[in-house]
Protein backbone atom coordinates (compact mmCIF):
# COMPACT_ATOMS: atom_id res chain seq x y z
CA UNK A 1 7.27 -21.72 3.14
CA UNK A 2 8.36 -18.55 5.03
CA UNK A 3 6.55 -15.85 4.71
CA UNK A 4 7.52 -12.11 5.76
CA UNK A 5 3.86 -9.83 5.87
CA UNK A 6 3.97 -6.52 5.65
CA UNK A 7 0.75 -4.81 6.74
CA UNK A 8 1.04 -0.92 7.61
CA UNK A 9 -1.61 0.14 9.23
CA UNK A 10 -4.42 1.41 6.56
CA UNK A 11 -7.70 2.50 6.62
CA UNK A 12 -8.35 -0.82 3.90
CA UNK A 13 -11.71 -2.54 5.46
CA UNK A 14 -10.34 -6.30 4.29
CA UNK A 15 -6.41 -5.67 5.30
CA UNK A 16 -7.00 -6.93 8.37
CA UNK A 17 -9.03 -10.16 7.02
CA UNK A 18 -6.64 -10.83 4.95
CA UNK A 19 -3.37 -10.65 7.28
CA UNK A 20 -5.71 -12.85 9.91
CA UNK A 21 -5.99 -15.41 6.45
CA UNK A 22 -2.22 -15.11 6.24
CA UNK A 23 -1.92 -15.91 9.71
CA UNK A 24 -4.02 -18.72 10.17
CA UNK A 25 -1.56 -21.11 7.98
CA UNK A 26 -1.12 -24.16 9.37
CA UNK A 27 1.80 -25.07 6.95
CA UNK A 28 3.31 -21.97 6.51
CA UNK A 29 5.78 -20.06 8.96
CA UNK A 30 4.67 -16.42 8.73
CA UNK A 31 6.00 -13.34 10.59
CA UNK A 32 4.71 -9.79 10.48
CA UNK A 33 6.71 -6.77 10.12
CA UNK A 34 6.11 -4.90 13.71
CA UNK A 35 4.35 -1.74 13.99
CA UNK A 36 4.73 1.22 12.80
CA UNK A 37 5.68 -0.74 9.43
CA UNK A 38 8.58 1.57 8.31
CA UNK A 39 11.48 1.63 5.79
CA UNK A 40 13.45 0.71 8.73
CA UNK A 41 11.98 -2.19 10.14
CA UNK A 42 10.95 -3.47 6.70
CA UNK A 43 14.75 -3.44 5.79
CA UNK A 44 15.73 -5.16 8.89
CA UNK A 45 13.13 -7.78 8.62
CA UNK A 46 14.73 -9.05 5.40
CA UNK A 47 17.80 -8.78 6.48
CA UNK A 48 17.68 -10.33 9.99
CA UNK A 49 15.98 -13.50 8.37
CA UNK A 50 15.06 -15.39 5.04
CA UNK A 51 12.00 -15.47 3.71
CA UNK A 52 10.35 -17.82 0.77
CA UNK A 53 7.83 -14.94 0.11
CA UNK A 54 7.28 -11.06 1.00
CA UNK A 55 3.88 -9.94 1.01
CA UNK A 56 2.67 -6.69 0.70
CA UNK A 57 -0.97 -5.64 1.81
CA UNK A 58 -1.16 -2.04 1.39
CA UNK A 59 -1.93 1.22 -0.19
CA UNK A 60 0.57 1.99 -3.56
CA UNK A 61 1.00 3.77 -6.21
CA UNK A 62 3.12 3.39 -9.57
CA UNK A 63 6.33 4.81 -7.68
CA UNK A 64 5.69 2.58 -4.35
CA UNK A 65 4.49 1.00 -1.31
CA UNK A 66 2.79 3.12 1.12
CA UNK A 67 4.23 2.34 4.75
CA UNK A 68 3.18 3.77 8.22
CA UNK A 69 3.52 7.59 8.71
CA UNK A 70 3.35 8.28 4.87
CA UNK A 71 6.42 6.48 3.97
CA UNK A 72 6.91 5.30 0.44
CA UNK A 73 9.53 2.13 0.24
CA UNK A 74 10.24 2.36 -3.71
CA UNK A 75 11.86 0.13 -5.79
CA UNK A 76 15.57 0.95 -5.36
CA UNK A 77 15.35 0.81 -1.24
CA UNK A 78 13.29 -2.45 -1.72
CA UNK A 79 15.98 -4.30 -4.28
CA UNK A 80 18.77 -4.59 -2.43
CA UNK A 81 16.98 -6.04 0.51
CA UNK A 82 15.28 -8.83 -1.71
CA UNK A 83 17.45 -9.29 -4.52
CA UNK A 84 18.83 -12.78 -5.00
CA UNK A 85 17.08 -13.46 -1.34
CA UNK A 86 13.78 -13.67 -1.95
CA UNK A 87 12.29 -15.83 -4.69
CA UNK A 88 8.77 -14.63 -4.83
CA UNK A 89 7.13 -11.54 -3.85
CA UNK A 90 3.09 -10.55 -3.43
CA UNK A 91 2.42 -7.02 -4.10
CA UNK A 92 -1.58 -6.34 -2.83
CA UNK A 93 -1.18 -2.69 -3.83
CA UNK A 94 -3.22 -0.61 -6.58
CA UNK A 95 -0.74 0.66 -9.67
CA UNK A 96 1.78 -2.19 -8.38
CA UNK A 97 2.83 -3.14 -12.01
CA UNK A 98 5.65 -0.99 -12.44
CA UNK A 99 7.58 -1.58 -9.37
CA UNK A 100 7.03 -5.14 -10.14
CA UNK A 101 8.34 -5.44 -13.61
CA UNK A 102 11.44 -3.90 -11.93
CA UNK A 103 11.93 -6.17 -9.28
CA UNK A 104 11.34 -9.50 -11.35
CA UNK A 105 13.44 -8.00 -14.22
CA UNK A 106 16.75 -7.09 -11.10
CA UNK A 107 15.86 -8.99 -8.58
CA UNK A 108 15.33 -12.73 -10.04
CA UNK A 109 12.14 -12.78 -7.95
CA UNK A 110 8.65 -13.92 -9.75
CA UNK A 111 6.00 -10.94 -8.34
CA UNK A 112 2.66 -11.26 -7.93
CA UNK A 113 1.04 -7.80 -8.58
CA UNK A 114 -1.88 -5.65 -9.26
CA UNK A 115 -2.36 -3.84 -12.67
CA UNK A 116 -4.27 -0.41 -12.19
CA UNK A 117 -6.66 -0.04 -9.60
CA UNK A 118 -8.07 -2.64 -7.37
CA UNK A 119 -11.17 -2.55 -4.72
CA UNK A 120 -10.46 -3.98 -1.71
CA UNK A 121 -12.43 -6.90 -1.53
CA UNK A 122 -11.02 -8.05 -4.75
CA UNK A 123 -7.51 -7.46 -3.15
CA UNK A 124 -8.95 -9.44 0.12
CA UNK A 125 -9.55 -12.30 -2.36
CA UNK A 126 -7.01 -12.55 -4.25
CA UNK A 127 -4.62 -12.21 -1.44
CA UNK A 128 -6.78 -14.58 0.91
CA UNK A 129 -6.57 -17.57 -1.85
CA UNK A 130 -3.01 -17.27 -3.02
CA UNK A 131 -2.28 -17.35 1.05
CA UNK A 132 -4.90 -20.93 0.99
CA UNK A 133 -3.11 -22.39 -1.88
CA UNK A 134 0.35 -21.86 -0.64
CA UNK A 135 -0.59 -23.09 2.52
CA UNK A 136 -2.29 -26.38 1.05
CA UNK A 137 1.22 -26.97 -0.48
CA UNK A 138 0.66 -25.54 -3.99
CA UNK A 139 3.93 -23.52 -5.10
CA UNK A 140 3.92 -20.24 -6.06
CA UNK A 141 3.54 -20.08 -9.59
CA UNK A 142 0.64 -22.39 -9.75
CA UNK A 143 -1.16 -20.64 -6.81
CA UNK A 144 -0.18 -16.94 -8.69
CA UNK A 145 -1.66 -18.61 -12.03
CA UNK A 146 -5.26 -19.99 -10.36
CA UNK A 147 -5.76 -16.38 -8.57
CA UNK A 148 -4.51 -14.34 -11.35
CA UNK A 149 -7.56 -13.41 -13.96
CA UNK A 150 -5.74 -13.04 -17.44
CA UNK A 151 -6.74 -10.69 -19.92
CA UNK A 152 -8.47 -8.14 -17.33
CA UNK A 153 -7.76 -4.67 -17.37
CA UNK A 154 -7.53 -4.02 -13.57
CA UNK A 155 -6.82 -6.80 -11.61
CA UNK A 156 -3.81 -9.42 -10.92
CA UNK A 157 -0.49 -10.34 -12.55
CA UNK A 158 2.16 -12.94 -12.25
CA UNK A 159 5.59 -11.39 -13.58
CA UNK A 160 8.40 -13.24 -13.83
CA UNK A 161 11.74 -12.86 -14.08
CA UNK A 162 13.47 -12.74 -17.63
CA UNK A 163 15.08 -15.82 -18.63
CA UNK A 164 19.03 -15.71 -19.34
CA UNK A 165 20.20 -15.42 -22.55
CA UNK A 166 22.14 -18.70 -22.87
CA UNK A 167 24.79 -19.09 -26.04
CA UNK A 168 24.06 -22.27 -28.33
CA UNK A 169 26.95 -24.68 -28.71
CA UNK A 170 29.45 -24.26 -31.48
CA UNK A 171 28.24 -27.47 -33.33
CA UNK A 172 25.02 -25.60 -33.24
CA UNK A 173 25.67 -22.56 -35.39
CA UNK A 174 27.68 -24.21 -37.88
CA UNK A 175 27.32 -23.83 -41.27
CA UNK A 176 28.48 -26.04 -44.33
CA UNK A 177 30.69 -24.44 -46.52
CA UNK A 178 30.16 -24.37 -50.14
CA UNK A 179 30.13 -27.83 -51.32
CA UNK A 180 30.63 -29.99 -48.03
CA UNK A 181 27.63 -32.19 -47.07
CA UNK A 182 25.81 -30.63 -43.90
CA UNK A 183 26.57 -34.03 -41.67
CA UNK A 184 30.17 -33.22 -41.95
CA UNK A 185 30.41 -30.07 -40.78
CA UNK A 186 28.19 -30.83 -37.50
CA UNK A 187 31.32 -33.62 -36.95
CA UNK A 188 33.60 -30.68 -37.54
CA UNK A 189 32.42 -28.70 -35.38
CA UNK A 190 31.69 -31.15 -32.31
C-alpha cells in the first residue's frame, strides 16, 4: 500500500508518535508531505504520484484541515486532487465528519474520520492501529472497522462511498397483464 502522510506541524503531543508509527511500516511504502505542509505542496504531492491512502494527522474543524501557517485545505481544493485517485482516505482531525461525507459521497473514496471532538491520545491510537493493521496486510475496510468504536458519540467513523443506483433488467419489472399466467410474461419479457 502507498501511503501519502500529511503531518503539519502542530502543537498535538502524539502527532509525532503517530507519524513515527506510520513510518516504521515494514510493508507499506509511505511518503510525507515536506515541510511547511501547505495547500501547495499537498496538491502537488497527489498529483506528482499515486497513493493507496492519504492520511491526515492534524488539527480540523467542520470546514477543514488545518495546514502549516494557518492554512485551511477544504473540501473543494482537496476533491479534485483525490477524486477517482485515491481509494481511501484517513482523516485524524476533530469535527472531520462533514468534509468526509463529502469526499466519500464525490470522490468514490471510503474515509476514515473523526465525529466531534477527539483527545489526542485517542487520535494517537486510533491512527497508530489502523497504520499496524494495514501494514500486517489487513485492507482498509477491515482495519477502519476493528479501530472504529460504533455507536460512540465522539470518536471514529468509516464512511463510504454511496453505492450506484443500478437499473433492474426488463424481465425484472414485468408485470402480467390481466389474465396471463405470471411465467409467461417473465418469457416475454426475456
Amino acid at each position: 500500500m502507498r501511503v501519502l502522510l500529511v503531518a503539519p506541524h502542530s502543537d498535538l503531543r502524539f502527532a509525532r508518535s503517530e507519524v513515527s508509527d506510520w513510518d516504521a511500516a515494514l510493508r507499506m511504502t509511505v511518503r510525507q508531505v515536506p515541510s511547511p505542509v501547505t495547500i501547495v505542496s499537498v496538491t502537488r504531492a497527489l498529483r506528482e504520484n499515486e497513493y493507496d491512502l492519504v492520511a491526515f494527522i492534524s488539527h480540523g474543524t467542520p470546514d477543514g484541515i488545518l495546514l502549516d501557517d494557518g492554512e485551511l485545505l477544504d473540501y473543494p481544493t482537496l476533491a479534485p486532487a483525490i477524486r477517482g485517485r485515491v481509494p481511501f482516505v484517513f482523516v485524524n482531525t476533530c469535527e472531520s465528519e462533514s468534509i468526509a461525507q463529502a469526499i466519500a459521497a464525490d470522490t468514490g473514496a471510503s474515509v476514515v474520520c473523526t465525529v466531534g471532538p477527539v483527545d489526542d491520545r485517542h487520535a494517537y491510537a486510533m491512527g497508530s492501529a489502523l497504520a499496524f493493521w494495514l501494514d500486517g496486510g489487513m485492507e482498509f475496510g477491515e482495519a477502519a472497522r476493528l479501530a472504529v468504536t460504533p455507536g460512540q458519540v465522539r470518536g471514529f467513523k468509516l464512511v463510504t462511498p454511496p453505492l450506484p443506483e443500478v437499473q433492474p433488467p426488463a424481465w425484472a419489472v414485468a408485470a402480467p397483464q390481466d389474465g396471463q399466467p405470471f411465467r409467461r410474461c417473465l418469457r416475454a419479457a426475456a
